[in-house]
C-alpha atoms as a PDB file:
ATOM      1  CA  UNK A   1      -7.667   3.318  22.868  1.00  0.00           C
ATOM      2  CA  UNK A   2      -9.727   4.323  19.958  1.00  0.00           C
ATOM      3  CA  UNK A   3     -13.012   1.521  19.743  1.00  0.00           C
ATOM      4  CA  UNK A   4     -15.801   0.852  16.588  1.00  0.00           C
ATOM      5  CA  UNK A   5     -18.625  -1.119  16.534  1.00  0.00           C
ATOM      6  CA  UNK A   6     -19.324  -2.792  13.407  1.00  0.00           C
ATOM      7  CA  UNK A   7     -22.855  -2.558  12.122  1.00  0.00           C
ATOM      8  CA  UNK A   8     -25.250  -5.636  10.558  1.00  0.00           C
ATOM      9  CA  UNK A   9     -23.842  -4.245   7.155  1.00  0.00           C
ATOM     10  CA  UNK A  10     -20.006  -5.500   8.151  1.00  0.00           C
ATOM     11  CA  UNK A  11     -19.138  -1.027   7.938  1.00  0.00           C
ATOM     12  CA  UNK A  12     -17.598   0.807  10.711  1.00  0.00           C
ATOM     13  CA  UNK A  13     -17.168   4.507  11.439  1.00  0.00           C
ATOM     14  CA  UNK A  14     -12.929   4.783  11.607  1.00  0.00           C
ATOM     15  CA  UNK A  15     -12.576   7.252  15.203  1.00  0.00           C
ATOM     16  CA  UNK A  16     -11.722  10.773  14.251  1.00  0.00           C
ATOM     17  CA  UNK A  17      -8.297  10.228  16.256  1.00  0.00           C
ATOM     18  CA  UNK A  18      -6.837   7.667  14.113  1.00  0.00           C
ATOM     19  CA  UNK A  19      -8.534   9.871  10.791  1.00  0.00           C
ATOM     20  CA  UNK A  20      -6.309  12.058  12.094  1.00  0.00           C
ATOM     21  CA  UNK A  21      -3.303   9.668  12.730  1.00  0.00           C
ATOM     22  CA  UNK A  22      -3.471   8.220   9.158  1.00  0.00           C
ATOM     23  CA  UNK A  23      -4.206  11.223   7.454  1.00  0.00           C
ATOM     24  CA  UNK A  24      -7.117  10.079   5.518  1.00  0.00           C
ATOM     25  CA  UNK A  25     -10.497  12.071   4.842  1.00  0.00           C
ATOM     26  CA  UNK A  26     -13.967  11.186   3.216  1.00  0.00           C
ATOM     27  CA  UNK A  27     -13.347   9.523  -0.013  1.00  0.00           C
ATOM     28  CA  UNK A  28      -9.769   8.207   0.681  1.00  0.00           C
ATOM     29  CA  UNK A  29      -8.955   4.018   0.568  1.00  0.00           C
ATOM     30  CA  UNK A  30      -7.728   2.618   3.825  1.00  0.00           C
ATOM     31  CA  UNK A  31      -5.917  -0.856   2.918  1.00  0.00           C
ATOM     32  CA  UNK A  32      -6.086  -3.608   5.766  1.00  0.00           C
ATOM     33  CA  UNK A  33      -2.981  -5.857   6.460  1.00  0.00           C
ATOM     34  CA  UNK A  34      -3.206  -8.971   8.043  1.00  0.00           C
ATOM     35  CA  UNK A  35      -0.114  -8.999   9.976  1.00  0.00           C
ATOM     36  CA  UNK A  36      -0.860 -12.568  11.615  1.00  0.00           C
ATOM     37  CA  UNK A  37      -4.182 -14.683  11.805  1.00  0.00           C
ATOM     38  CA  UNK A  38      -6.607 -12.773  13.159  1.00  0.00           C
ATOM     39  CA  UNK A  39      -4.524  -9.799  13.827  1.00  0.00           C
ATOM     40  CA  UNK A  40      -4.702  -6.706  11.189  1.00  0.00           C
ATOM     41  CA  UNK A  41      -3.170  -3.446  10.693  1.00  0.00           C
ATOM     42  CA  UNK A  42      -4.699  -0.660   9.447  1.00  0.00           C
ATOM     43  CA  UNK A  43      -2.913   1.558   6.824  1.00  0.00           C
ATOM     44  CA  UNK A  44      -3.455   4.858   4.676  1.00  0.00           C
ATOM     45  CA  UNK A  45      -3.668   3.677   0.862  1.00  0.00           C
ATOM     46  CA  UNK A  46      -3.808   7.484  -0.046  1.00  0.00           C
ATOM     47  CA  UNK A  47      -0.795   8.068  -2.381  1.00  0.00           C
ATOM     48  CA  UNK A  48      -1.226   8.074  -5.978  1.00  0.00           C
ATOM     49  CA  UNK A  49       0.912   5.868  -8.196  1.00  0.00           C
ATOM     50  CA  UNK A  50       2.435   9.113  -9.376  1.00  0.00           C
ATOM     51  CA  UNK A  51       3.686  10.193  -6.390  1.00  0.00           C
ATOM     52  CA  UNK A  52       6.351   7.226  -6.560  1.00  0.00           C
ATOM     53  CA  UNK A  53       7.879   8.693 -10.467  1.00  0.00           C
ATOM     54  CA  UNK A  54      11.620  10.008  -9.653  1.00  0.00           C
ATOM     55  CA  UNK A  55      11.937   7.407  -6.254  1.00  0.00           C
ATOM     56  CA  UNK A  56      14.088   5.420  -7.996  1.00  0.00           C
ATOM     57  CA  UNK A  57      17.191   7.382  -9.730  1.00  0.00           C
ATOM     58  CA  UNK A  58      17.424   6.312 -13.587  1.00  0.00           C
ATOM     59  CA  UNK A  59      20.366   3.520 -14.662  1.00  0.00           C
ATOM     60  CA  UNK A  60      23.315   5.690 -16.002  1.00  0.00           C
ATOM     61  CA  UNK A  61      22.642   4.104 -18.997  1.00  0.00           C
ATOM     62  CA  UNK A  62      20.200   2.529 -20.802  1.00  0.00           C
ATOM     63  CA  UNK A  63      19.212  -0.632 -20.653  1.00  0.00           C
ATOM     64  CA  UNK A  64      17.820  -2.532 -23.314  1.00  0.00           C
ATOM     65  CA  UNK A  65      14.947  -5.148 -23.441  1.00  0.00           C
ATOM     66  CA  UNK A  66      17.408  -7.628 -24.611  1.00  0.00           C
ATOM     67  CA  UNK A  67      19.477  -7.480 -21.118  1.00  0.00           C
ATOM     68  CA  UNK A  68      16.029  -6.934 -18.960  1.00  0.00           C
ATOM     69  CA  UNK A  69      14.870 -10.305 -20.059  1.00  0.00           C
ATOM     70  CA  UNK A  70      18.387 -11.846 -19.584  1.00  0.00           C
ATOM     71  CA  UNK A  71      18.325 -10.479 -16.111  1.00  0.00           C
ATOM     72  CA  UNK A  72      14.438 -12.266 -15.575  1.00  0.00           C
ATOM     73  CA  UNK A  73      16.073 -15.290 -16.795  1.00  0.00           C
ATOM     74  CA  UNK A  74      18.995 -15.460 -14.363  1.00  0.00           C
ATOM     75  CA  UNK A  75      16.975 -15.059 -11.714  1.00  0.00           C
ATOM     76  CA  UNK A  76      14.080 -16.722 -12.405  1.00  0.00           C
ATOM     77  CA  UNK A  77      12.727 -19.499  -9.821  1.00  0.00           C
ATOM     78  CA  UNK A  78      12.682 -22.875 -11.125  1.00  0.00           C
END
């Protein structure tokens, strides 16, 4: 089990094993998830927004504002 100690400045030096794990190096954001109270999860926030462009396959057709705001209405919590 990897172990930190947290200095009087709240910082901590992340253990070169989970570095490794996560895949993050010096300069990269590491995003912490509270999963329950007082239990947290550690997790990479490395990927650029860009990276996400062409996830999500284009609607065979267009569609215009007109319909997107009818489709925010439908479902819309009231």
């Amino acid at each position: 089990m990897a172990t930190a100690i947290v200095t009087s400045k709240g910082q901590v030096t992340i253990p070169k094993l989970v570095r490794d794990g996560l895949g993050v190096e010096t300069g990269d954001r590491v995003e912490f998830v509270e999963l329950e109270r007082g239990v947290y999860t550690v997790v990479a926030a490395t990927r650029d927004v860009r990276d996400l462009k062409g996830m999500i396959p284009k609607p065979a057709r267009p569609v215009s504002v007109e319909d997107m705001n009818k489709a925010i209405r439908r479902h819309a919590v009231r």
